[in-house]
C-alpha atoms as a PDB file:
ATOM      1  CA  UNK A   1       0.000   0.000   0.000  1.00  0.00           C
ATOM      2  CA  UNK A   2       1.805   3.580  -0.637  1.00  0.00           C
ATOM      3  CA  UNK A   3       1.897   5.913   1.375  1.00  0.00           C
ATOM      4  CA  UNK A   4      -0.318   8.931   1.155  1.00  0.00           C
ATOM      5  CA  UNK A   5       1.477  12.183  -0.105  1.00  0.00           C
ATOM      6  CA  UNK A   6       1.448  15.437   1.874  1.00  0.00           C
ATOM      7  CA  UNK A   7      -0.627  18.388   0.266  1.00  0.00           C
ATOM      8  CA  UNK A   8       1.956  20.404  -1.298  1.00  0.00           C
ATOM      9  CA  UNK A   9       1.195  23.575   0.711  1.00  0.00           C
ATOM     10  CA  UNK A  10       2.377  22.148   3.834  1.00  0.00           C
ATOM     11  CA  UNK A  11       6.023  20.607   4.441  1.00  0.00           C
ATOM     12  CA  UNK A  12       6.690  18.128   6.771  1.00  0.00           C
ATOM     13  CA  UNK A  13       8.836  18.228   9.523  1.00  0.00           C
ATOM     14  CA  UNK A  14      12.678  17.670   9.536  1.00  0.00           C
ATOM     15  CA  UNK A  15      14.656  15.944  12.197  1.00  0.00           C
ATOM     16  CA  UNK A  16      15.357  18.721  13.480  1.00  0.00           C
ATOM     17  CA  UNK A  17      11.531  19.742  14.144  1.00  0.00           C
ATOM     18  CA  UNK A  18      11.384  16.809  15.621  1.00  0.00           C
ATOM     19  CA  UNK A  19      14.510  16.698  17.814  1.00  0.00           C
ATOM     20  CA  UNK A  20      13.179  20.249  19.037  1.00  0.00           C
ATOM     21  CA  UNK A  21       9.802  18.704  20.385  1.00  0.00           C
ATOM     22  CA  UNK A  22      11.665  15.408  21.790  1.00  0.00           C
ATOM     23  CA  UNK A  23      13.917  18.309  24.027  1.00  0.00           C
ATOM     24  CA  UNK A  24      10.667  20.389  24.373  1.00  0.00           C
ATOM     25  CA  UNK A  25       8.339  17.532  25.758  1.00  0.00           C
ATOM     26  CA  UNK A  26      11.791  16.175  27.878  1.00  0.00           C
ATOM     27  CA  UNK A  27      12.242  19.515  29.410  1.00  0.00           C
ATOM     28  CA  UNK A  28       8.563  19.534  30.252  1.00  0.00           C
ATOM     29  CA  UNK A  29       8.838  16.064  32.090  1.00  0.00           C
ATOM     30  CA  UNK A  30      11.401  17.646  34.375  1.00  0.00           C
ATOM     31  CA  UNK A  31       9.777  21.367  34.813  1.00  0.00           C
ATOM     32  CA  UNK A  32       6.408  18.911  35.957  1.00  0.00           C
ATOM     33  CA  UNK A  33       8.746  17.054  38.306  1.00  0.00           C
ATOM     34  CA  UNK A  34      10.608  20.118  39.914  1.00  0.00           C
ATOM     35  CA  UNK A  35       7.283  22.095  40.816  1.00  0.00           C
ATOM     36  CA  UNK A  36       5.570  18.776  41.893  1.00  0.00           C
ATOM     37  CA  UNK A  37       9.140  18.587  44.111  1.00  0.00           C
ATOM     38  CA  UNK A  38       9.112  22.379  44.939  1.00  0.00           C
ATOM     39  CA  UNK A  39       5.378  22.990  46.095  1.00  0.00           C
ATOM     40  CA  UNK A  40       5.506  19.804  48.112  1.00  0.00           C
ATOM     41  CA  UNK A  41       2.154  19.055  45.932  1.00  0.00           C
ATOM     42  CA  UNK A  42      -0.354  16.007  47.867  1.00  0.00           C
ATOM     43  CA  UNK A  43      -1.144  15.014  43.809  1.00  0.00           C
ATOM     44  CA  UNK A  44       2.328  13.442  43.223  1.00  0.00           C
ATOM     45  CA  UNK A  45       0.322  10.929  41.666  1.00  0.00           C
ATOM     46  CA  UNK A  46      -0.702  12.963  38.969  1.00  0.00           C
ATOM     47  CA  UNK A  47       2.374  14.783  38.173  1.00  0.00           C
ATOM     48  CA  UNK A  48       4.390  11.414  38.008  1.00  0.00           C
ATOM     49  CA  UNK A  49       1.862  10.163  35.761  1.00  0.00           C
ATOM     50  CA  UNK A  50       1.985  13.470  33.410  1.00  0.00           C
ATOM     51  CA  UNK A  51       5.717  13.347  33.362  1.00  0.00           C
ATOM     52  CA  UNK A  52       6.033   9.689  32.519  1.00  0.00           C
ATOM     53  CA  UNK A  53       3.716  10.662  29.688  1.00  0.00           C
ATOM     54  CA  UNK A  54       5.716  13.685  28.038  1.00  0.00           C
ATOM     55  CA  UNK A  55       8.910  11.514  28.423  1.00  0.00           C
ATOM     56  CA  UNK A  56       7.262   8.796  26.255  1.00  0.00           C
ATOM     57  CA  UNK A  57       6.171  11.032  24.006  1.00  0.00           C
ATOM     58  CA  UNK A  58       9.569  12.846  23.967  1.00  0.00           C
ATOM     59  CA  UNK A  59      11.179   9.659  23.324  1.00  0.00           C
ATOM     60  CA  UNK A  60       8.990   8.258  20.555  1.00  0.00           C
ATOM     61  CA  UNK A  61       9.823  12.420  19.409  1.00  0.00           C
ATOM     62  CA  UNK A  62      13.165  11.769  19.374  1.00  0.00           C
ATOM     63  CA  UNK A  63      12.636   8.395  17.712  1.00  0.00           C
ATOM     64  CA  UNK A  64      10.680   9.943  14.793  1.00  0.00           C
ATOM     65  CA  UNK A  65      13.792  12.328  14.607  1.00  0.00           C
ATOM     66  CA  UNK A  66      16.423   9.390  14.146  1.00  0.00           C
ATOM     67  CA  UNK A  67      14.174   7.587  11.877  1.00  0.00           C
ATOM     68  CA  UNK A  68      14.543  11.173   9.579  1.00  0.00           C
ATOM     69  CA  UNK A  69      17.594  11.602  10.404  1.00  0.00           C
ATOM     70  CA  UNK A  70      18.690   8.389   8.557  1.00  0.00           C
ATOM     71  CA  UNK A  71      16.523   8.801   5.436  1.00  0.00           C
ATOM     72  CA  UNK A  72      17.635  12.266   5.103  1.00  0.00           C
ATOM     73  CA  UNK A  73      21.490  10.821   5.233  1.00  0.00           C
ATOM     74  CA  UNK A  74      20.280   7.853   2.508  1.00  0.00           C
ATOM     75  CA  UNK A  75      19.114  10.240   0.450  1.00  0.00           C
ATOM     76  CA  UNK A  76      22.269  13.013   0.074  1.00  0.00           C
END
């Protein structure tokens, strides 16, 4: 089955898009974790959950990235 093509008004993201959300959603795992830390919050519960969640997303970010990364290498 082929893949469907992108309209041609909008561009899709580079590795380096991608690398920039991985580090954005990372950085927001550990901001979440130092005010859950700092404000001695009761909800830890939540805030561990929310953090484990933008690390996985960060990291299947950062995995999209290296997948780019490659096929942008392959095709120079």
């Amino acid at each position: 089955m082929p893949s469907p093509v992108p309209p041609a008004d909008r561009p899709r993201w580079t590795s380096a898009q991608w690398s920039y959300l991985a580090l954005g959603l990372n950085g927001g795992c550990l901001i979440v974790l130092f005010a859950n830390l700092l404000t001695r919050n009761e909800f830890w519960q939540v805030a561990v959950a929310l953090a484990i969640g933008l690390l996985l997303l960060g990291g299947l970010s950062a995995f999209q990235a290296r997948r780019l990364r490659l096929k942008e290498r392959r095709e120079l």
